[in-house]
Protein backbone atom coordinates (compact mmCIF):
# COMPACT_ATOMS: atom_id res chain seq x y z
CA UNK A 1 236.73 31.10 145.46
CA UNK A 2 239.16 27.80 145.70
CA UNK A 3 238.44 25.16 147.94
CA UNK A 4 241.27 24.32 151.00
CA UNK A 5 242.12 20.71 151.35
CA UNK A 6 244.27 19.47 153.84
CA UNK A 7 245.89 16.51 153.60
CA UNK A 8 246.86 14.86 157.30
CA UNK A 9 249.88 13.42 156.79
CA UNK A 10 252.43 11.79 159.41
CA UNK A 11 255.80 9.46 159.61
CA UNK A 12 254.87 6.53 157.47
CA UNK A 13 252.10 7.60 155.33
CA UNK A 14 251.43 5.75 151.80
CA UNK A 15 252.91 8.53 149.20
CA UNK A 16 249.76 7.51 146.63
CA UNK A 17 246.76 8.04 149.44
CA UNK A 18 248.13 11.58 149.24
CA UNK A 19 249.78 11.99 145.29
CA UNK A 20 246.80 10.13 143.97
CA UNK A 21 243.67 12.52 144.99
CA UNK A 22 246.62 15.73 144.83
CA UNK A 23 246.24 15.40 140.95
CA UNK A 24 243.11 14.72 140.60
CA UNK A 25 242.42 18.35 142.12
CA UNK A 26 245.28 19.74 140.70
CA UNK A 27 244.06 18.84 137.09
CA UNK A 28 240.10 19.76 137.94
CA UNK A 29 241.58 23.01 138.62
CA UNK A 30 242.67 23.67 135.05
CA UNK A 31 243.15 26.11 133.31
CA UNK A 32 242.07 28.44 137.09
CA UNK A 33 242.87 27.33 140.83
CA UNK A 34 239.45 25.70 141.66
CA UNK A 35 241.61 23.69 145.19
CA UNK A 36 244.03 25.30 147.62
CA UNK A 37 245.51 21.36 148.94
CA UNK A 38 247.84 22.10 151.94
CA UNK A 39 250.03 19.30 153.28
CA UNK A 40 249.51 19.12 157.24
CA UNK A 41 251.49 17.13 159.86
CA UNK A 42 250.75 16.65 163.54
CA UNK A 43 254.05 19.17 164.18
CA UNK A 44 254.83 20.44 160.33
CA UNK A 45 257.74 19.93 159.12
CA UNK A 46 258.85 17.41 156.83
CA UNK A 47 257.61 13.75 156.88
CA UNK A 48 258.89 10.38 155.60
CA UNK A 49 256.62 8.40 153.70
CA UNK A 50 256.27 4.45 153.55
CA UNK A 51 258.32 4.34 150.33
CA UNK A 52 261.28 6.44 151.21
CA UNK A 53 260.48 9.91 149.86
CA UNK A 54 259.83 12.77 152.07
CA UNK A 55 256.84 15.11 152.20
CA UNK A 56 259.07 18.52 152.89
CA UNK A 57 257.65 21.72 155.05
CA UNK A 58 254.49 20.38 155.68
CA UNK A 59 251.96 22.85 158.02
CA UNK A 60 251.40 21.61 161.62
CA UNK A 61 247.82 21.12 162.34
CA UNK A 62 247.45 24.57 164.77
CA UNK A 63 248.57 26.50 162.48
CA UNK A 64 246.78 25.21 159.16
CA UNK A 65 243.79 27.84 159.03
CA UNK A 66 240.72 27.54 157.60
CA UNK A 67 239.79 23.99 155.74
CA UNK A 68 236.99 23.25 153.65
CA UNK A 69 237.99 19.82 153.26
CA UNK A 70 239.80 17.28 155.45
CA UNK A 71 241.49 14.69 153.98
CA UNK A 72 243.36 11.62 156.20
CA UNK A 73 246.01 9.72 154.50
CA UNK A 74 246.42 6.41 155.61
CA UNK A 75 249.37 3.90 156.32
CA UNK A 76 249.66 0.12 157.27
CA UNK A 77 250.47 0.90 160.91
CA UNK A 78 246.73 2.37 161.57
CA UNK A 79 245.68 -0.93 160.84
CA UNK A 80 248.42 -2.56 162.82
CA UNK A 81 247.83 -0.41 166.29
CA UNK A 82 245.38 2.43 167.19
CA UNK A 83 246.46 5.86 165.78
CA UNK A 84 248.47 7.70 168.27
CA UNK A 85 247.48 10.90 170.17
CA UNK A 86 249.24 13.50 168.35
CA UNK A 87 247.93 12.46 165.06
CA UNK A 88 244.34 12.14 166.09
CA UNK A 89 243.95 15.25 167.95
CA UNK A 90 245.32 16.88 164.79
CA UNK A 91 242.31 15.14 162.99
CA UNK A 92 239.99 15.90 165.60
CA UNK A 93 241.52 19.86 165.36
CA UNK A 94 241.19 19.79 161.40
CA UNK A 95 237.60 17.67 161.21
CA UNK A 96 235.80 19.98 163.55
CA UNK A 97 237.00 23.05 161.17
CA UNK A 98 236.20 21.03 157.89
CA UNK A 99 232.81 21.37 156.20
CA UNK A 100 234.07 17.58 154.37
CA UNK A 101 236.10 15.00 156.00
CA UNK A 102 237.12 12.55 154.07
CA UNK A 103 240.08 8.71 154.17
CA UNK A 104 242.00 7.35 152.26
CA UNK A 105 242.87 3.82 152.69
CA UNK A 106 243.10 2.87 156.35
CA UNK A 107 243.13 6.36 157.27
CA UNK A 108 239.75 5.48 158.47
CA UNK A 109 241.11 4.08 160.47
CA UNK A 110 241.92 7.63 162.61
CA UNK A 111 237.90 9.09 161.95
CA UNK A 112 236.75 5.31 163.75
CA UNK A 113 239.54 6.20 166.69
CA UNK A 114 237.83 9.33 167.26
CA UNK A 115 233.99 7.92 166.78
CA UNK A 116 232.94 10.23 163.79
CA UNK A 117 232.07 7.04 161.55
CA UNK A 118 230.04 5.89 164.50
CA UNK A 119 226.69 5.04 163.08
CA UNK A 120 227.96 5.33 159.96
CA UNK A 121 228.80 3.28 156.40
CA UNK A 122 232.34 3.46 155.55
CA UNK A 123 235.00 1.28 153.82
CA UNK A 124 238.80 0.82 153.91
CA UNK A 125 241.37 -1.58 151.63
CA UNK A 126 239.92 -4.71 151.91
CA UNK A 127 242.67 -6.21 153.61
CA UNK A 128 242.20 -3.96 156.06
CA UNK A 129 238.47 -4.07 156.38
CA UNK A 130 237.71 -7.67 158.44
CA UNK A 131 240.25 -5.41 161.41
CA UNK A 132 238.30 -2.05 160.79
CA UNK A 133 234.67 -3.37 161.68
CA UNK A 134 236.14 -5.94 164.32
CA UNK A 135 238.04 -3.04 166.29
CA UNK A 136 235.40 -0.68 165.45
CA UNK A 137 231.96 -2.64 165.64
CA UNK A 138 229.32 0.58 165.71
CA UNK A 139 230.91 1.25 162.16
CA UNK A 140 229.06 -0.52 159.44
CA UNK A 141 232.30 -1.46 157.51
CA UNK A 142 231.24 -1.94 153.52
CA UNK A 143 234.33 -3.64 152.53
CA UNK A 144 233.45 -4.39 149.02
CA UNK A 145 233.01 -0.53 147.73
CA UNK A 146 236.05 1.80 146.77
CA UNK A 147 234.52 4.62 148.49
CA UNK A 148 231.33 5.48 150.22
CA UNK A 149 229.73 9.15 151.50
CA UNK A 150 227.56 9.29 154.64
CA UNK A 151 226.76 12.72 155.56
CA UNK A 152 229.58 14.79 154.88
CA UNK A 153 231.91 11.88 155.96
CA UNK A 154 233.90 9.79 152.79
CA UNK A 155 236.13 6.95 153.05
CA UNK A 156 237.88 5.36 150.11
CA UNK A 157 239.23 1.14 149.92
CA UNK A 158 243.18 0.95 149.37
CA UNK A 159 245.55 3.20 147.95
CA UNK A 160 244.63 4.29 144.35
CA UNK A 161 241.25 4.59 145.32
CA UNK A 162 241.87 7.61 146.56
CA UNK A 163 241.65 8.72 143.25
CA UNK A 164 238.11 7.55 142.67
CA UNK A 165 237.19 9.28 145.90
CA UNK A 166 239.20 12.66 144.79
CA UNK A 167 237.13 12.35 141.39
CA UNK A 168 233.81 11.96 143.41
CA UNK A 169 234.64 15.24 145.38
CA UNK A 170 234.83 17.46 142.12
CA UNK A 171 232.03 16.14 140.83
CA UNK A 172 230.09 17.11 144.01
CA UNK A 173 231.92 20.47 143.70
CA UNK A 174 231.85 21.57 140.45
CA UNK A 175 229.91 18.44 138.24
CA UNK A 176 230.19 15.74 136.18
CA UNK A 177 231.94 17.58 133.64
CA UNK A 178 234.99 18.88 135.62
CA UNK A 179 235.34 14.98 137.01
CA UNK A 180 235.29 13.67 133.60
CA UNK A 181 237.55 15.78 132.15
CA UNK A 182 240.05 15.21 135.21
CA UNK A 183 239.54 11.61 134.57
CA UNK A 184 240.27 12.16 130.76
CA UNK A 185 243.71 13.68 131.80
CA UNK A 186 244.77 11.29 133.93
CA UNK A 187 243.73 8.34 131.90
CA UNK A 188 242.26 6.69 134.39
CA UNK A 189 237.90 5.81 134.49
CA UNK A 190 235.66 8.59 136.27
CA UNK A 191 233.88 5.14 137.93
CA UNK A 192 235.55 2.36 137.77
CA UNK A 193 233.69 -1.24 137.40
CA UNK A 194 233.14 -3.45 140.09
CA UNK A 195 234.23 -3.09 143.55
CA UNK A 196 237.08 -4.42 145.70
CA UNK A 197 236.93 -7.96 144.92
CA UNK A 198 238.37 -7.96 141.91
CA UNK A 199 241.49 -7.06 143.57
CA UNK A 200 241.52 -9.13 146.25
CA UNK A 201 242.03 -12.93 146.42
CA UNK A 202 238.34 -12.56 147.26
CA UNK A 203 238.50 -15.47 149.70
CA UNK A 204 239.30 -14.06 152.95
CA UNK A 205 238.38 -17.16 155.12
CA UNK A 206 238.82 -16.83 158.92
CA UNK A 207 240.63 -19.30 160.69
CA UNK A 208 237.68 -22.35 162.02
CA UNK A 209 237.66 -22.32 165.52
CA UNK A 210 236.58 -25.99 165.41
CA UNK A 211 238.18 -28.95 164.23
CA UNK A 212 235.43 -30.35 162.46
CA UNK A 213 234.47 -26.99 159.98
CA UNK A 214 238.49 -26.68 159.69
CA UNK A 215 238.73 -30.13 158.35
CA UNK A 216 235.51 -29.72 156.32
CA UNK A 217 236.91 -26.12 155.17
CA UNK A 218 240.09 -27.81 153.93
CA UNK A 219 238.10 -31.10 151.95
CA UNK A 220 236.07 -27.82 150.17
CA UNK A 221 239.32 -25.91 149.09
CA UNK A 222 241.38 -29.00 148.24
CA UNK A 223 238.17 -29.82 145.65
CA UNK A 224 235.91 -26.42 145.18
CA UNK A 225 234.27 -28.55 141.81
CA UNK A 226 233.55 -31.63 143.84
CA UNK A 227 229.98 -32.57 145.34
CA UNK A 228 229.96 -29.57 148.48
CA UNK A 229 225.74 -29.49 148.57
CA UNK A 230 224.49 -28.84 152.21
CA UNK A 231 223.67 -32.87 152.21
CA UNK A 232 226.49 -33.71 150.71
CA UNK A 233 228.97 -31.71 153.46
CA UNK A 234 226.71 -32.59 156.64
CA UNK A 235 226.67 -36.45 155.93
CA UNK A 236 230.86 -35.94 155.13
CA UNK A 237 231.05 -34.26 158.88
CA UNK A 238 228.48 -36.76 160.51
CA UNK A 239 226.60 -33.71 161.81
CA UNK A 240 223.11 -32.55 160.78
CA UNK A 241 222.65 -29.95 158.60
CA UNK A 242 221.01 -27.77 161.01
CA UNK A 243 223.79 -28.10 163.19
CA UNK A 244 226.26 -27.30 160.07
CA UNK A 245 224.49 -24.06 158.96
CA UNK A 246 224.53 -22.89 162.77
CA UNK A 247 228.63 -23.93 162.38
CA UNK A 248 228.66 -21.77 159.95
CA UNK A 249 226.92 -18.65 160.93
CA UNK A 250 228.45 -18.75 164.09
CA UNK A 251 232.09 -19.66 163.13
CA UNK A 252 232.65 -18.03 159.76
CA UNK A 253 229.43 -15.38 159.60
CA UNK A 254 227.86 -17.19 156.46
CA UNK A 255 225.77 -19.70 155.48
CA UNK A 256 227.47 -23.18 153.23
CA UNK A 257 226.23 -22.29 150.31
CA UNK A 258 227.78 -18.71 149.90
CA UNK A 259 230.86 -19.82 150.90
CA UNK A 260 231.18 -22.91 148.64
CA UNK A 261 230.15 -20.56 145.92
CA UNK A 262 232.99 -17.64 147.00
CA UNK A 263 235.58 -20.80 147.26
CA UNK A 264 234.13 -21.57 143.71
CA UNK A 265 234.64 -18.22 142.20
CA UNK A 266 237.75 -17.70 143.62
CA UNK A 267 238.89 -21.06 141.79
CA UNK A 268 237.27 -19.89 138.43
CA UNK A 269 238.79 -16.13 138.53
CA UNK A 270 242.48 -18.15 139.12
CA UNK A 271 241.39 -20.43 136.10
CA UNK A 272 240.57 -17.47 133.80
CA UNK A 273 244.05 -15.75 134.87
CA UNK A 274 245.86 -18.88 134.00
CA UNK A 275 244.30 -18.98 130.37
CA UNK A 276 240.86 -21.00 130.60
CA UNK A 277 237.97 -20.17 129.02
CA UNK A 278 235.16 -19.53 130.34
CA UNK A 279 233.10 -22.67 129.72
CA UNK A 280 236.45 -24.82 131.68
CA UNK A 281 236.85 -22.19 134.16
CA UNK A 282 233.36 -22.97 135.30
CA UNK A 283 233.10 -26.74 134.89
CA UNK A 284 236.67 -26.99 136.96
CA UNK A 285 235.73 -24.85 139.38
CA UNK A 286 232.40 -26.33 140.26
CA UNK A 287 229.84 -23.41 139.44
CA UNK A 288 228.89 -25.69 136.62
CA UNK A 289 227.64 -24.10 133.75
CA UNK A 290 228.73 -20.72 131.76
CA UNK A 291 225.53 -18.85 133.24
CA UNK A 292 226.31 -19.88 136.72
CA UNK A 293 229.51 -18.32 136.23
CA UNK A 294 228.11 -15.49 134.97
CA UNK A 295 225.85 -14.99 137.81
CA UNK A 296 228.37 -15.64 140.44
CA UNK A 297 230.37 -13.27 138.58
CA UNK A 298 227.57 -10.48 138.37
CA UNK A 299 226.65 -11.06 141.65
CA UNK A 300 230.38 -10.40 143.69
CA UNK A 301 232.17 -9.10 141.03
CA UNK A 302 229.50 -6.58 139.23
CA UNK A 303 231.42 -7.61 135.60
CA UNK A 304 231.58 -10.80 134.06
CA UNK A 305 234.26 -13.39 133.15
CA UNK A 306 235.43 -12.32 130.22
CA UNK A 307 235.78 -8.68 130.96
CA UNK A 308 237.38 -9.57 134.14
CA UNK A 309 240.31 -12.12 132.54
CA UNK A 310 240.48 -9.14 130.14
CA UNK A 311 241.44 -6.89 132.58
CA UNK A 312 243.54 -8.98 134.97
CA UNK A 313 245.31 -11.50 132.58
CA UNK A 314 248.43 -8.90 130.99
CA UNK A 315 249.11 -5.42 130.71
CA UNK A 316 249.88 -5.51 126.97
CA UNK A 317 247.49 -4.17 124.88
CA UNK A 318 245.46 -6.31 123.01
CA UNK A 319 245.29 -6.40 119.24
C-alpha cells in the first residue's frame, strides 16, 4: 500500500521546502510506488512560489482525501506575520486527518499558530528560530538541530533540510536501507554532520538594551583574542561581576563566558575560511590553543576545524 503525502502549499512558498523532500520519496519509491505526494493549496489551483515558478493544479485542502502524512512548506512571510486563516484552517483540516504531520523550514511556523507544537521540541531555519520561540514561548524551539520528531509531530531547520527530514521519514517507514539508498541517489549524506551552526554566522547577538553591556559587547567583538575573563570585563565596565553575569542573563540569556567563547569561535571559523590554519585561527581568535579550538569546535559545531574549513572553504574538489 503507498503512503499519501500532502504537501500544503500557498502563494509564496520556498520551491526547495517542497522539491527537496518530493525526491527524496520519489526515489525511495524505486523501482514500485512506496508514496502517493499530492500538492495541496488552501483553494487548489495553481500557486506561485518565492522564486518565480508556479506549482500548477494543485488540490484544495477539502477536497484532498485521505493523508497519511502532512507536510507544511514554509516561506519567509510566516516568519514575517502570523499565517493567515485560509492557510491554517487548511492545516488544521489536513493535520487532524494525518497520522504524521510534519515542517519544513518556517512552516512551523503554521503547526505553532494552531498550538500543535505546544509542549513540544521543534526547530525551524535558524534565522528564523530566535522569532519562532519568542512569538511562540510554550514551544521549546531547538534551533541548533536540522530536524527533530516529538510524537508524531517533525519539523525540519531551513530549506534543504527538508531533505534530511524527508530521508528520516523513509527510514521510519520502510528502514535504514531504503533511506540510504535514496541518499545514495541523490548524492547527498543520509545524516549530515553537525547541526545548524555551521551555516549560520553562529553569532546571533541581540541588540543590549543597556548602554553599558552594548559598549562592553562592542570592546569584545572589536578584539574577541584580547583579555575578555569575567575580571577582566567587570573591572573594564566598573561594575561587579555579580552584577555583570546578572547583565548578562537577563539582557542577552547567557552567561560571559559562553558568549566570549561563541564571539571567539565565530572569529576562528572566519579565520579558517580565509585560509588560516588551525594553530593561527585559534591564537587570533582568542580560544588559545589548538585543543581549545577543538573543543569549542566539538562542543557547538559537533566537527572539528579542519573538517569544517574543508567543507566551507571552496566547492572544487580537492586533489
Amino acid at each position: 500500500m503507498t503512503h499519501r503525502v500532502a504537501f500544503l502549499v500557498f502563494d509564496g512558498v520556498t520551491l526547495l521546502d517542497v522539491s527537496g523532500p518530493l525526491e527524496v520519496l520519489h526515489r525511495a519509491g524505486r523501482p514500485g510506488p512506496a508514496y502517493a505526494p499530492v500538492l495541496v493549496s488552501p483553494a487548489g489551483g495553481d500557486v506561485m512560489t518565492s522564486s518565480g515558478p508556479v506549482l500548477a493544479r494543485t488540490v484544495a485542502a477539502a477536497d484532498a482525501g485521505p493523508v497519511d502524512t502532512l507536510v507544511v512548506a514554509g516561506a519567509d512571510v510566516l516568519a514575517e506575520q502570523p499565517p493567515g486563516e485560509e492557510l491554517l484552517a487548511a492545516a488544521a483540516g489536513l493535520a487532524r486527518r494525518a497520522a504524521r504531520v510534519a515542517s519544513v523550514c518556517s512552516g512551523a511556523f503554521v503547526l505553532a499558530e494552531l498550538g500543535l507544537l505546544d509542549g513540544r521540541r521543534a526547530t525551524t531555519h535558524w534565522r528564523h528560530a530566535e522569532t519562532l520561540a519568542g512569538r511562540y514561548p510554550r514551544v521549546q524551539v531547538e534551533p541548533d538541530s536540522l530536524h527533530i520528531r516529538d510524537g508524531r509531530y517533525v519539523t525540519s531547520a531551513g530549506i534543504s533540510a527538508g531533505i534530511d527530514l524527508a530521508l528520516a521519514l523513509v527510514e521510519d517507514d520502510h528502514g535504514a536501507d531504503a533511506a540510504r539508498e535514496a541518499a545514495r541517489e541523490l548524492v547527498v549524506f543520509m545524516q549530515r554532520p553537525g547541526g545548524q551552526s555551521q551555516f549560520s554566522t553562529a553569532l546571533q547577538t541581540p541588540p543590549a538594551r543597556s548602554d553599558l553591556l552594548g559598549r562592553l559587547i562592542g570592546s569584545v567583538l572589536a578584539d574577541p583574542a584580547a583579555d575578555h575573563s569575567l575580571p577582566a570585563m567587570a573591572a573594564s565596565a566598573a561594575v561587579s561581576t555579580r552584577h555583570l553575569t546578572r547583565l548578562f542573563q537577563t539582557e542577552l540569556n547567557t552567561t560571559p563566558a559562553r558568549w566570549v567563547e561563541r564571539v571567539r569561535l565565530d572569529r576562528a571559523q572566519q579565520l579558517l575560511l580565509d585560509g588560516h590554519g588551525v594553530t593561527a585561527a585559534a591564537r587570533r581568535s582568542g580560544l588559545g590553543s589548538d585543543e581549545t579550538l577543538r573543543r569549542a569546535f566539538a562542543r557547538h559545531l559537533s566537527t572539528t576545524p579542519t573538517e569544517y574549513r574543508r567543507r566551507f572553504t571552496t566547492t572544487r574538489p580537492r586533489d
